[in-house]
Protein backbone atom coordinates (compact mmCIF):
# COMPACT_ATOMS: atom_id res chain seq x y z
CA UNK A 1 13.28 4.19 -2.84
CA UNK A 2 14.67 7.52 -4.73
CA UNK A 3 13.04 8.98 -7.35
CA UNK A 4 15.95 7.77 -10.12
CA UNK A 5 15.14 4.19 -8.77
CA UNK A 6 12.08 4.02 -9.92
CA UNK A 7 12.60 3.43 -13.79
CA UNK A 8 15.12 0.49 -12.30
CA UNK A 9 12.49 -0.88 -10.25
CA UNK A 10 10.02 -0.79 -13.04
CA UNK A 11 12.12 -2.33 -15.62
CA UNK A 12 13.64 -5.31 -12.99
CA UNK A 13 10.14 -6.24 -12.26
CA UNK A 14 9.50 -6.53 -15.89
CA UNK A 15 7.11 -3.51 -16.78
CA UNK A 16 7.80 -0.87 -19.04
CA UNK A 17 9.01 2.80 -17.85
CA UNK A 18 6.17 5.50 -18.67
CA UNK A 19 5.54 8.82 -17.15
CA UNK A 20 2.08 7.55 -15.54
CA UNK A 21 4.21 4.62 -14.48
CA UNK A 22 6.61 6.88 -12.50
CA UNK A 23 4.17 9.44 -11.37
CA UNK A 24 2.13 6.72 -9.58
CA UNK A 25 4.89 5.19 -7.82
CA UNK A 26 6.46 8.29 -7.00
CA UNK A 27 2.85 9.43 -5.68
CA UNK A 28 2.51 6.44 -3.67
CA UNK A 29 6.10 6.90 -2.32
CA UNK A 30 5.26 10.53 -0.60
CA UNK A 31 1.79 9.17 0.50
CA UNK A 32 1.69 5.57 1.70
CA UNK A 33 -1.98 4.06 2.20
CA UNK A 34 -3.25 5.95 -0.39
CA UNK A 35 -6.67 4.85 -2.17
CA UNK A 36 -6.85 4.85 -6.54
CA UNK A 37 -8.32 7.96 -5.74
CA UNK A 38 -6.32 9.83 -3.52
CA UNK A 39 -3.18 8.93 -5.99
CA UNK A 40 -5.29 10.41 -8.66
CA UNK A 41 -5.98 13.59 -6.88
CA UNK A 42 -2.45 14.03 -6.03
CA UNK A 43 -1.32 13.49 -9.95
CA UNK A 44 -3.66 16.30 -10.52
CA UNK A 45 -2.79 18.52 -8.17
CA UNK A 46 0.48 18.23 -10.08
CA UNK A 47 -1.13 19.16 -13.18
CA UNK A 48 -1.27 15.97 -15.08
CA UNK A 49 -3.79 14.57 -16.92
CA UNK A 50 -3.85 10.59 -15.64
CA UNK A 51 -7.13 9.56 -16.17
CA UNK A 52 -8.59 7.59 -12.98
CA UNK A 53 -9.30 4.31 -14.69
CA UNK A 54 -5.44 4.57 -15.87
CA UNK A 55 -4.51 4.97 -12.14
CA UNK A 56 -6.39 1.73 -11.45
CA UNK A 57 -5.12 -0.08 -14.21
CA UNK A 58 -1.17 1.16 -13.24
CA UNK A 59 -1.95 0.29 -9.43
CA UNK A 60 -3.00 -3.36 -10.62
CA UNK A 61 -0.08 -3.85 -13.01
CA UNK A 62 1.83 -2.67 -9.83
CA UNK A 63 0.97 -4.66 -7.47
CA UNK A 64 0.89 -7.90 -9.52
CA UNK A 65 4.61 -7.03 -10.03
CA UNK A 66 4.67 -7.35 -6.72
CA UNK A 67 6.55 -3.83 -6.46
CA UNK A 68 2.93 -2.53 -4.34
CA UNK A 69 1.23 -3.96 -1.80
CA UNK A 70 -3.00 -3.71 -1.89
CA UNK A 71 -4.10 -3.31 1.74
CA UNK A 72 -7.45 -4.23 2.18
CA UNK A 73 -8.99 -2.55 5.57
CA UNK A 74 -11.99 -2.65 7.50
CA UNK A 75 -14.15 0.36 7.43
CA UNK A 76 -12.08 2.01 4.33
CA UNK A 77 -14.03 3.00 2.00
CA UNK A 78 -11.54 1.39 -0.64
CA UNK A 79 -8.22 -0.79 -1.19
CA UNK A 80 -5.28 0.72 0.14
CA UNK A 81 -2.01 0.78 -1.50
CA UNK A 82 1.37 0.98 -0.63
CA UNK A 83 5.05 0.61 -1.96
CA UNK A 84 6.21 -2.64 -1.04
CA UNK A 85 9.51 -2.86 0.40
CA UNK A 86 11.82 -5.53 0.25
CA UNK A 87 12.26 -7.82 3.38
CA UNK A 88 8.96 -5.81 4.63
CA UNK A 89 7.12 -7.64 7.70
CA UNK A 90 5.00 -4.82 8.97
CA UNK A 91 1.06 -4.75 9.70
CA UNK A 92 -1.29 -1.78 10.24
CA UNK A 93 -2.71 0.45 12.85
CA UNK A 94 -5.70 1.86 11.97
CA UNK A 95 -8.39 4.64 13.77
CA UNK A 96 -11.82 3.37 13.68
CA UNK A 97 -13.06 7.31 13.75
CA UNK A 98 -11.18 8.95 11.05
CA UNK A 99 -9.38 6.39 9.47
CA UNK A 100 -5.69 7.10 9.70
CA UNK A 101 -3.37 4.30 9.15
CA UNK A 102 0.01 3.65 10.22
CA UNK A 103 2.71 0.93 9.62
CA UNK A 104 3.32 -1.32 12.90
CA UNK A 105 6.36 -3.83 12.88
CA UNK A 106 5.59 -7.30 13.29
CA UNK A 107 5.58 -8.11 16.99
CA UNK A 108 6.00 -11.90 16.12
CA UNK A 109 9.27 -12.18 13.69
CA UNK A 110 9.33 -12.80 9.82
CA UNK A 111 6.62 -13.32 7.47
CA UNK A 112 4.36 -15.27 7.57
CA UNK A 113 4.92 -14.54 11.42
CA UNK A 114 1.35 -15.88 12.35
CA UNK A 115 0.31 -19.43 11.60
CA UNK A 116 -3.36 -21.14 11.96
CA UNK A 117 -3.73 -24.64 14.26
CA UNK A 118 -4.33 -26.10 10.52
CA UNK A 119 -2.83 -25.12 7.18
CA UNK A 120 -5.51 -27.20 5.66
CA UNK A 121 -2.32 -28.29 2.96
CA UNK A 122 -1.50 -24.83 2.39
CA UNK A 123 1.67 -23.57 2.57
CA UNK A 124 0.97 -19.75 4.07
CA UNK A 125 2.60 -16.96 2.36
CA UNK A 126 1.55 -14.27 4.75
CA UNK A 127 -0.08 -13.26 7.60
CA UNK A 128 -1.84 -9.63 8.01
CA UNK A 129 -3.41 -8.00 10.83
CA UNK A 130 -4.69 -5.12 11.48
CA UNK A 131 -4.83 -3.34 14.73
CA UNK A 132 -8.28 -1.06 15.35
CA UNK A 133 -7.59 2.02 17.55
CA UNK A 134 -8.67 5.33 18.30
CA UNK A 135 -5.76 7.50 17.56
CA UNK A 136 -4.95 10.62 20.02
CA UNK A 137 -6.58 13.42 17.72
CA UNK A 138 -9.56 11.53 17.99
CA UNK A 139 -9.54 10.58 21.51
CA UNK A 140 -8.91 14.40 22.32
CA UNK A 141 -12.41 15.36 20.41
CA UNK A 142 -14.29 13.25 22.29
């Protein structure tokens, strides 16, 4: 997604444009898997003033307009976020020593790609896994 698509995707998912709007999404966009915190850092280092409960409150207007995903992951210290794409099926990679992430396609097909013995009535929107690794860097240290 460019930069001038972002006030389109905003406004198409319903939400209004505002600077703090845009800088998060843009933020996210150049750093995918990115915590509240790490977007707020990265605002700053940009010299604006975003306040960190404002970057949680944008990330959870995001995400409920389904236009970021919230990765939850085992062993980080926080939720995860990242832009969602459209037609996305992807899961994550993740180091169990420093914690990198990366996208993995789904080996299976389209969402929800996986589906339990019993749906217990459900109908299953997705399925997510997550892959634990060590990744090369880390493998090299040891």
């Amino acid at each position: 997604m460019s930069t001038t698509a972002t006030p389109e995707r905003l406004r198409a998912a319903g939400l209004r444009v505002t600077l703090q709007r845009v800088a998060v999404l843009e933020a996210l966009q150049t750093r995918p898997h990115a915590s509240a915190e790490t977007v707020h850092s990265l605002l700053r280092e940009h010299r604006s003033s975003v306040a960190l409960p404002t970057v949680h409150g944008i990330l959870g207007d995001l995400t409920g307009a389904g236009i970021v995903r919230r990765v939850s992951l085992p062993d980080a210290g926080s939720a995860l976020y990242e832009v969602q794409q459209e037609f996305d099926n992807h899961h994550h990679l993740q180091c169990v020593d420093c914690g990198r992430v990366e996208d993995v396609a789904c080996a299976v097909g389209s969402a929800p790609c996986l589906h339990p013995d019993q749906d217990h009535g459900m109908r299953i929107l997705e399925a997510t896994v997550t892959y634990r690794a060590i990744c090369s860097d880390c493998e090299r240290k040891k």
